[in-house]
PDB file of N, CA and C in Angstrom:
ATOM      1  N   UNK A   1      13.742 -24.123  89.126  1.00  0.00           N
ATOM      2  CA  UNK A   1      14.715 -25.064  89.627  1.00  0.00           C
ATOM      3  C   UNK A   1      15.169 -24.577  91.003  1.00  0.00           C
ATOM      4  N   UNK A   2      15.255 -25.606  92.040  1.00  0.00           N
ATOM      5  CA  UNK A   2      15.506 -25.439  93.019  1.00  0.00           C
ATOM      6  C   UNK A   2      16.765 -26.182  93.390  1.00  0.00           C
ATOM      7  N   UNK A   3      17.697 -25.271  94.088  1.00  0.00           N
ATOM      8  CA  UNK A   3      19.179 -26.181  94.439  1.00  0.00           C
ATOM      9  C   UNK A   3      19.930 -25.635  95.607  1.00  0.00           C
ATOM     10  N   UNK A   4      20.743 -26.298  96.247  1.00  0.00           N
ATOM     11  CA  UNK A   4      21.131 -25.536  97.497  1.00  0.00           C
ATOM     12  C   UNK A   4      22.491 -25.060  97.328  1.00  0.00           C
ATOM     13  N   UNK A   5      23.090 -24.855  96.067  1.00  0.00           N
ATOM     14  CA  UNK A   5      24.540 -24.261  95.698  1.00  0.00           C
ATOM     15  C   UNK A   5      23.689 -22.595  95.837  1.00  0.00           C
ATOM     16  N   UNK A   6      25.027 -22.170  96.627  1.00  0.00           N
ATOM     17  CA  UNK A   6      24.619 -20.545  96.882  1.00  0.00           C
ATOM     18  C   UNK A   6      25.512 -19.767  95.751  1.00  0.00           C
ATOM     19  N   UNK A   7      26.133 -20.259  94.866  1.00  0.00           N
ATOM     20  CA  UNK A   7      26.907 -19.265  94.197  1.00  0.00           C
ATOM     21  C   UNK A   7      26.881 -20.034  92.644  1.00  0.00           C
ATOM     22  N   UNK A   8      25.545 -19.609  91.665  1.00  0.00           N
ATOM     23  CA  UNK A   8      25.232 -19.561  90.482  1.00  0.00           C
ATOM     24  C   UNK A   8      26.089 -18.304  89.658  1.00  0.00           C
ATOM     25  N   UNK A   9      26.323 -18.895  88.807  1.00  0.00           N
ATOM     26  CA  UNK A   9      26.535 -18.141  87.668  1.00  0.00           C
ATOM     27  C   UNK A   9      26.190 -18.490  86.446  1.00  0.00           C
ATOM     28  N   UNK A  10      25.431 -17.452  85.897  1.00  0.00           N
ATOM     29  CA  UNK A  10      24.525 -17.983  84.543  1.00  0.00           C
ATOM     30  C   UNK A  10      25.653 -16.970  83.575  1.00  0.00           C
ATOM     31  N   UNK A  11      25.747 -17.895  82.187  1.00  0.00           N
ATOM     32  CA  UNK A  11      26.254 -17.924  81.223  1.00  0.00           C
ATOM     33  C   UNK A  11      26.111 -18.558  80.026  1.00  0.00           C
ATOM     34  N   UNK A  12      26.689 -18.211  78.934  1.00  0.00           N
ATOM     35  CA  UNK A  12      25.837 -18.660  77.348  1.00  0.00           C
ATOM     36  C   UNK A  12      27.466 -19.852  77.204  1.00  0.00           C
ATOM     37  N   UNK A  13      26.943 -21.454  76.884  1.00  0.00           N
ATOM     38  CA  UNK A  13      27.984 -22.154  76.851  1.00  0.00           C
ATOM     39  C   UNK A  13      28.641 -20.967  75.102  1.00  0.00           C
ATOM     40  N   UNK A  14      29.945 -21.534  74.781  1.00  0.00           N
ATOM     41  CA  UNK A  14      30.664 -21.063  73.718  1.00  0.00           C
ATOM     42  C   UNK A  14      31.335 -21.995  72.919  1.00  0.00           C
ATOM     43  N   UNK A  15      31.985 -23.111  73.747  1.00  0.00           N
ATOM     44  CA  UNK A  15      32.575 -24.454  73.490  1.00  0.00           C
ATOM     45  C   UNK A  15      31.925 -25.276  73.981  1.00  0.00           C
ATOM     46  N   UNK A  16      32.442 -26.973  73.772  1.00  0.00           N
ATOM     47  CA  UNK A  16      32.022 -27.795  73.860  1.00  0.00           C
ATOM     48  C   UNK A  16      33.292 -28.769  73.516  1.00  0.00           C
ATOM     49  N   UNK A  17      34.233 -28.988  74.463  1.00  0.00           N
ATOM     50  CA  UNK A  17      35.410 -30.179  73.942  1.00  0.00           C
ATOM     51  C   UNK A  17      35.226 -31.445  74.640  1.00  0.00           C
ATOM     52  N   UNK A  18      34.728 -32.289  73.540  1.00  0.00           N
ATOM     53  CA  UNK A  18      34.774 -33.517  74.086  1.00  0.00           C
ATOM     54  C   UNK A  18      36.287 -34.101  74.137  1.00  0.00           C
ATOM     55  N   UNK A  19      36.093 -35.228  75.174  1.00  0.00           N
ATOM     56  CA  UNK A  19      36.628 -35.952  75.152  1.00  0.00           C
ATOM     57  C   UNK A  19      36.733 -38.153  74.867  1.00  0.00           C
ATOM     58  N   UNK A  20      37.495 -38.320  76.094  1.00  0.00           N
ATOM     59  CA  UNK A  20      36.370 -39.725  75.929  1.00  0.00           C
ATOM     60  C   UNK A  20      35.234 -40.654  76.984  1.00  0.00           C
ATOM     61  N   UNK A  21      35.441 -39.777  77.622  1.00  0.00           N
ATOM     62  CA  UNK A  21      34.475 -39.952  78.988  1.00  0.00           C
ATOM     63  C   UNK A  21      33.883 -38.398  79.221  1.00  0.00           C
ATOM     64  N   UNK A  22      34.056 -37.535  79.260  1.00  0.00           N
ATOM     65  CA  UNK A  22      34.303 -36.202  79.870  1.00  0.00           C
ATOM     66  C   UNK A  22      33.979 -35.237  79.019  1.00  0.00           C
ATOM     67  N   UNK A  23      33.723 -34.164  78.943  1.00  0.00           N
ATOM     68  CA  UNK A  23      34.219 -32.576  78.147  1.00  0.00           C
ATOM     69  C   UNK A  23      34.408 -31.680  78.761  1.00  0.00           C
ATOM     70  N   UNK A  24      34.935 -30.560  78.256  1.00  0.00           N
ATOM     71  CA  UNK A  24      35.309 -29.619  79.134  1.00  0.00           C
ATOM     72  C   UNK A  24      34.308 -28.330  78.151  1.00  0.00           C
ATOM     73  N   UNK A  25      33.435 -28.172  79.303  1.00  0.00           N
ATOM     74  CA  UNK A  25      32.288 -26.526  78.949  1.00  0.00           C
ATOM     75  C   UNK A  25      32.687 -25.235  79.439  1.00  0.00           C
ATOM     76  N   UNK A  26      32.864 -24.623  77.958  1.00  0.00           N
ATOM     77  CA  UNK A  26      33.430 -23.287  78.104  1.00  0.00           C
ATOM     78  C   UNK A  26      31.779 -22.427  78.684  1.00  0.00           C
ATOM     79  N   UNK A  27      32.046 -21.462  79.590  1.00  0.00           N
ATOM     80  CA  UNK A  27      30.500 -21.303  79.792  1.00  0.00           C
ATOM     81  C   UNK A  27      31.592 -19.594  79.750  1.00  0.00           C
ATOM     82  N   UNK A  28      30.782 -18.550  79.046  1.00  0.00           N
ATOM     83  CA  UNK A  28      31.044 -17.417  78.887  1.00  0.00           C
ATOM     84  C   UNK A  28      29.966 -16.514  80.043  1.00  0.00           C
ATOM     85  N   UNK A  29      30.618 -15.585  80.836  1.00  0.00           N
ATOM     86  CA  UNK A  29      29.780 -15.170  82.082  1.00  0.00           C
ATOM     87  C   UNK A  29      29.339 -13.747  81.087  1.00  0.00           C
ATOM     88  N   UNK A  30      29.965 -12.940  80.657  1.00  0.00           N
ATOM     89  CA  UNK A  30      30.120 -11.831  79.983  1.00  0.00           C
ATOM     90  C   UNK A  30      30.844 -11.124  80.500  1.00  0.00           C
ATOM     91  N   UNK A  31      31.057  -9.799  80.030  1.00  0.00           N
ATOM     92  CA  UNK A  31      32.378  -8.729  80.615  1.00  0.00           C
ATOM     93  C   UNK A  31      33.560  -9.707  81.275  1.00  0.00           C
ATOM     94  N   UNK A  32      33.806 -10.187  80.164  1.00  0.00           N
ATOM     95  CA  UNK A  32      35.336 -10.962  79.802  1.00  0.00           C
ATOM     96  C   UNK A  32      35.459 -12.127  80.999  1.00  0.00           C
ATOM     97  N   UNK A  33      34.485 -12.452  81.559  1.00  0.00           N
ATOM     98  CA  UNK A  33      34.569 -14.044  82.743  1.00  0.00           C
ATOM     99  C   UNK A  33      33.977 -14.825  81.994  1.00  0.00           C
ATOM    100  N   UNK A  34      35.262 -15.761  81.803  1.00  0.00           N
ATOM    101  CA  UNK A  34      34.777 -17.100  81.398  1.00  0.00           C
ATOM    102  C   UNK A  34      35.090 -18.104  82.463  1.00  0.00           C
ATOM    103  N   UNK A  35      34.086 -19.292  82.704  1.00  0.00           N
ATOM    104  CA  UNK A  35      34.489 -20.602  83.762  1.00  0.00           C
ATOM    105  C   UNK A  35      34.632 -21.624  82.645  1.00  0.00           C
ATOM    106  N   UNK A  36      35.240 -22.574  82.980  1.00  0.00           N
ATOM    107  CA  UNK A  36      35.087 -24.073  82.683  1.00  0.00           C
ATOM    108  C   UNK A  36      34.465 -25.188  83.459  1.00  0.00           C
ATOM    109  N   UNK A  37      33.518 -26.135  82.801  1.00  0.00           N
ATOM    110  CA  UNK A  37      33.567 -27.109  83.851  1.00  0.00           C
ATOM    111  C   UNK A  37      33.243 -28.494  83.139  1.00  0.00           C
ATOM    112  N   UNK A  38      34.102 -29.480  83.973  1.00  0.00           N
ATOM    113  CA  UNK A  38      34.192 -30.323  82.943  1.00  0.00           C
ATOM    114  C   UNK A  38      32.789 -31.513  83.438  1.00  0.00           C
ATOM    115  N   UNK A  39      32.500 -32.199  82.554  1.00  0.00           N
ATOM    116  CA  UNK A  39      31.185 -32.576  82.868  1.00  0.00           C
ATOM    117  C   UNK A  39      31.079 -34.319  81.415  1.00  0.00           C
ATOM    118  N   UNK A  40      30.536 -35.249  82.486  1.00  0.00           N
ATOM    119  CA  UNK A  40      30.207 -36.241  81.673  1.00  0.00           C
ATOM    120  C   UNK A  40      29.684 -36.474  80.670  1.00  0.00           C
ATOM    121  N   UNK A  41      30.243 -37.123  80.005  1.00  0.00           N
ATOM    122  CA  UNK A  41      29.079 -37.014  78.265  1.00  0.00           C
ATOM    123  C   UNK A  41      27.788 -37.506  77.970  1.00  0.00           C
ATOM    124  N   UNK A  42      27.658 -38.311  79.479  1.00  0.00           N
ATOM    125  CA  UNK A  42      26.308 -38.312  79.381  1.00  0.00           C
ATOM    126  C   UNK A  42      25.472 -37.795  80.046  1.00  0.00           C
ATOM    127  N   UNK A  43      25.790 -36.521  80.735  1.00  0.00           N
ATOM    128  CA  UNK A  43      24.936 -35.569  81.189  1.00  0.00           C
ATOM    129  C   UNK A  43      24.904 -34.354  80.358  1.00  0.00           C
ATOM    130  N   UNK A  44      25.577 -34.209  79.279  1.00  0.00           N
ATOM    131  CA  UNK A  44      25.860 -33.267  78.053  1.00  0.00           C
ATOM    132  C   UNK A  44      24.678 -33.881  77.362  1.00  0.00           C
ATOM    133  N   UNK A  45      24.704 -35.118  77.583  1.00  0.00           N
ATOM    134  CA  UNK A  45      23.416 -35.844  76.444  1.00  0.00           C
ATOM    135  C   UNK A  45      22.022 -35.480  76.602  1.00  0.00           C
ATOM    136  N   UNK A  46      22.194 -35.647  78.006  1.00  0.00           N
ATOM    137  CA  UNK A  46      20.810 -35.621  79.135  1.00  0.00           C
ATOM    138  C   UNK A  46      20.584 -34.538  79.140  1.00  0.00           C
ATOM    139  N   UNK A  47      21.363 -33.006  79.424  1.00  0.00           N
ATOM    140  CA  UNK A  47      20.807 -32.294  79.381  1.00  0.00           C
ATOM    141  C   UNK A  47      20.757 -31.306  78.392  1.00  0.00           C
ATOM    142  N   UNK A  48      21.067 -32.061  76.957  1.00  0.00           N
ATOM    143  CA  UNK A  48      21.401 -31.476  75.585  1.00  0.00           C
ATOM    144  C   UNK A  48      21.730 -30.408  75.474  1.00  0.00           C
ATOM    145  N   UNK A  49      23.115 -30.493  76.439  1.00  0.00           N
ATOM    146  CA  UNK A  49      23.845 -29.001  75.873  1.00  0.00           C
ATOM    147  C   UNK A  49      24.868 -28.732  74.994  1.00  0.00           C
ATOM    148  N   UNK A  50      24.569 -27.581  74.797  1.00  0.00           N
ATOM    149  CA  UNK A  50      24.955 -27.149  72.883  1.00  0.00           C
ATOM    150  C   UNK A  50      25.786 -26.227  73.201  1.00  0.00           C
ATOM    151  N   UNK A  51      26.727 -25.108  72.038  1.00  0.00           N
ATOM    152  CA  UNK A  51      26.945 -24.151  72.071  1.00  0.00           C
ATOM    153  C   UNK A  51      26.156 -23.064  71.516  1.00  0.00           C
ATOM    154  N   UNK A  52      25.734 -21.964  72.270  1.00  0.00           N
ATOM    155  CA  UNK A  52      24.732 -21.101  72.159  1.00  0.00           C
ATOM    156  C   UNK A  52      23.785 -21.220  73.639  1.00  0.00           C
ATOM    157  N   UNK A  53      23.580 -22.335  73.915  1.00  0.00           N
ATOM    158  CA  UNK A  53      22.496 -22.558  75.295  1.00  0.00           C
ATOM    159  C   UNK A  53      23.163 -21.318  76.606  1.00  0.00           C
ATOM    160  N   UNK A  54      22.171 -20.866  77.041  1.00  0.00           N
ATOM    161  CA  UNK A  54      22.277 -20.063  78.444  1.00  0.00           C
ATOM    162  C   UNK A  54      22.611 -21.604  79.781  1.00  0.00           C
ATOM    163  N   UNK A  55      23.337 -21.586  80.293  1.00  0.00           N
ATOM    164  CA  UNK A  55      23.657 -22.672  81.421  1.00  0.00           C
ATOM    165  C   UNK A  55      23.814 -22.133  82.906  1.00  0.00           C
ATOM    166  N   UNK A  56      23.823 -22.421  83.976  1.00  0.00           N
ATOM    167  CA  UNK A  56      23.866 -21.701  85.254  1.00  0.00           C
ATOM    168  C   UNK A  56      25.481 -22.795  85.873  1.00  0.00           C
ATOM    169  N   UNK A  57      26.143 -22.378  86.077  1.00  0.00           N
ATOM    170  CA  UNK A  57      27.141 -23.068  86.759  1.00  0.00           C
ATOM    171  C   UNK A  57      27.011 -22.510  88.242  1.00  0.00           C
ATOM    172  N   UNK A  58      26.723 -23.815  88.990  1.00  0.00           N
ATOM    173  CA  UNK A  58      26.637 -23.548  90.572  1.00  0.00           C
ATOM    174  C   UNK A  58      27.456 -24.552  91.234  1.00  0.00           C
ATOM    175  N   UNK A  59      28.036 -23.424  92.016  1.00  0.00           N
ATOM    176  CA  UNK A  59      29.821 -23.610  92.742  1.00  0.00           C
ATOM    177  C   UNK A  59      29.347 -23.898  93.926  1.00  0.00           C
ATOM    178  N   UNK A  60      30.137 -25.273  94.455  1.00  0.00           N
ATOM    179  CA  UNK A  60      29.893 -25.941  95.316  1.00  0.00           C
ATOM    180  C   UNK A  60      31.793 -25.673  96.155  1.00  0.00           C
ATOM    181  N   UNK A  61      32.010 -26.046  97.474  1.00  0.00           N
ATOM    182  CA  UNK A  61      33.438 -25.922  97.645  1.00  0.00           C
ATOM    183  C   UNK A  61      34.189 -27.270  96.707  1.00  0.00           C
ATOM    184  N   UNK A  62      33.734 -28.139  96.569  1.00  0.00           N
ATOM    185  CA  UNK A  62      34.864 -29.535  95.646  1.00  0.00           C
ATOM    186  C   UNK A  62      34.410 -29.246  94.396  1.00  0.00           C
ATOM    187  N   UNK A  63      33.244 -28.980  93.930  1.00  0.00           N
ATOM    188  CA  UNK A  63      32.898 -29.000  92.677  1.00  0.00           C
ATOM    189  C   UNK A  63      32.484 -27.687  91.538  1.00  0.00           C
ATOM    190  N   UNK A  64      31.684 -28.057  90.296  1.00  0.00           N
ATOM    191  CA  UNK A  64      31.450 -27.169  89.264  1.00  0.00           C
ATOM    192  C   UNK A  64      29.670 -27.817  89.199  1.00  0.00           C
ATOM    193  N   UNK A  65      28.943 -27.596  88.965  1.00  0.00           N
ATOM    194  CA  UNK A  65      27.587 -28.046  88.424  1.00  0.00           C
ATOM    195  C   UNK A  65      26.869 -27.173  87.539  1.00  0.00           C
ATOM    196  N   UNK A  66      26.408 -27.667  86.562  1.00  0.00           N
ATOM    197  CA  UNK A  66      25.743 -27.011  85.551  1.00  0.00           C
ATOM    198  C   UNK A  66      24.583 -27.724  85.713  1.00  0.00           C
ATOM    199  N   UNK A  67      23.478 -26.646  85.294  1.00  0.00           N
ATOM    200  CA  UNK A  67      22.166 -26.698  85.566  1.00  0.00           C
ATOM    201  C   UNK A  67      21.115 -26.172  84.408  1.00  0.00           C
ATOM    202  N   UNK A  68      20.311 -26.689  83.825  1.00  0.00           N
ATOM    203  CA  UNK A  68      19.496 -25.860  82.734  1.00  0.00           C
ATOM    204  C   UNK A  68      18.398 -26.040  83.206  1.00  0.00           C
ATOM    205  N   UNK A  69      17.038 -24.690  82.848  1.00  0.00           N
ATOM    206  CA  UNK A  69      15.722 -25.109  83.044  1.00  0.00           C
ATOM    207  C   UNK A  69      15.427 -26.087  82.400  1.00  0.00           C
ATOM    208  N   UNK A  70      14.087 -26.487  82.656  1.00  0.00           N
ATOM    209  CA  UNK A  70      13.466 -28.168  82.379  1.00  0.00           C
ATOM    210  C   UNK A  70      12.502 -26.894  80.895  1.00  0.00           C
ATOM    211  N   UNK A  71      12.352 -27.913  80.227  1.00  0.00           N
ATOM    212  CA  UNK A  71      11.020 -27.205  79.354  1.00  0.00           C
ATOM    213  C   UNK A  71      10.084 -27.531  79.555  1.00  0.00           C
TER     214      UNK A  71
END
């Protein structure tokens, strides 16, 4: 995967709170950093994320983006 956010952080999601448009993804970094980022439910769909999945959150200055390899 190729992307032009310079500041990834890969982490194992832990949560998963939906809402009704929205959820908010607990993404665990390890040695006690955790991020959040909240993300549409239908890109949770699209990119079938679970709790347990490894996710990359890449920090943009306005935003959060989560990213998974393709299989």
């Amino acid at each position: 995967m190729k992307i032009s956010a310079s500041n990834k952080l890969r982490g194992k999601i832990t949560e998963i709170i939906p809402g009704s448009c929205t959820a908010k993804v607990k993404l665990d970094l390890g040695y006690g950093n955790i991020i959040f980022a909240i993300v549409i439910i239908d890109s949770i769909k699209y990119l079938k994320l679970k709790v347990g999945d490894v996710a990359c959150a890449m920090l943009n200055p306005t935003q959060v983006v989560l990213g998974v390899e393709e299989d």
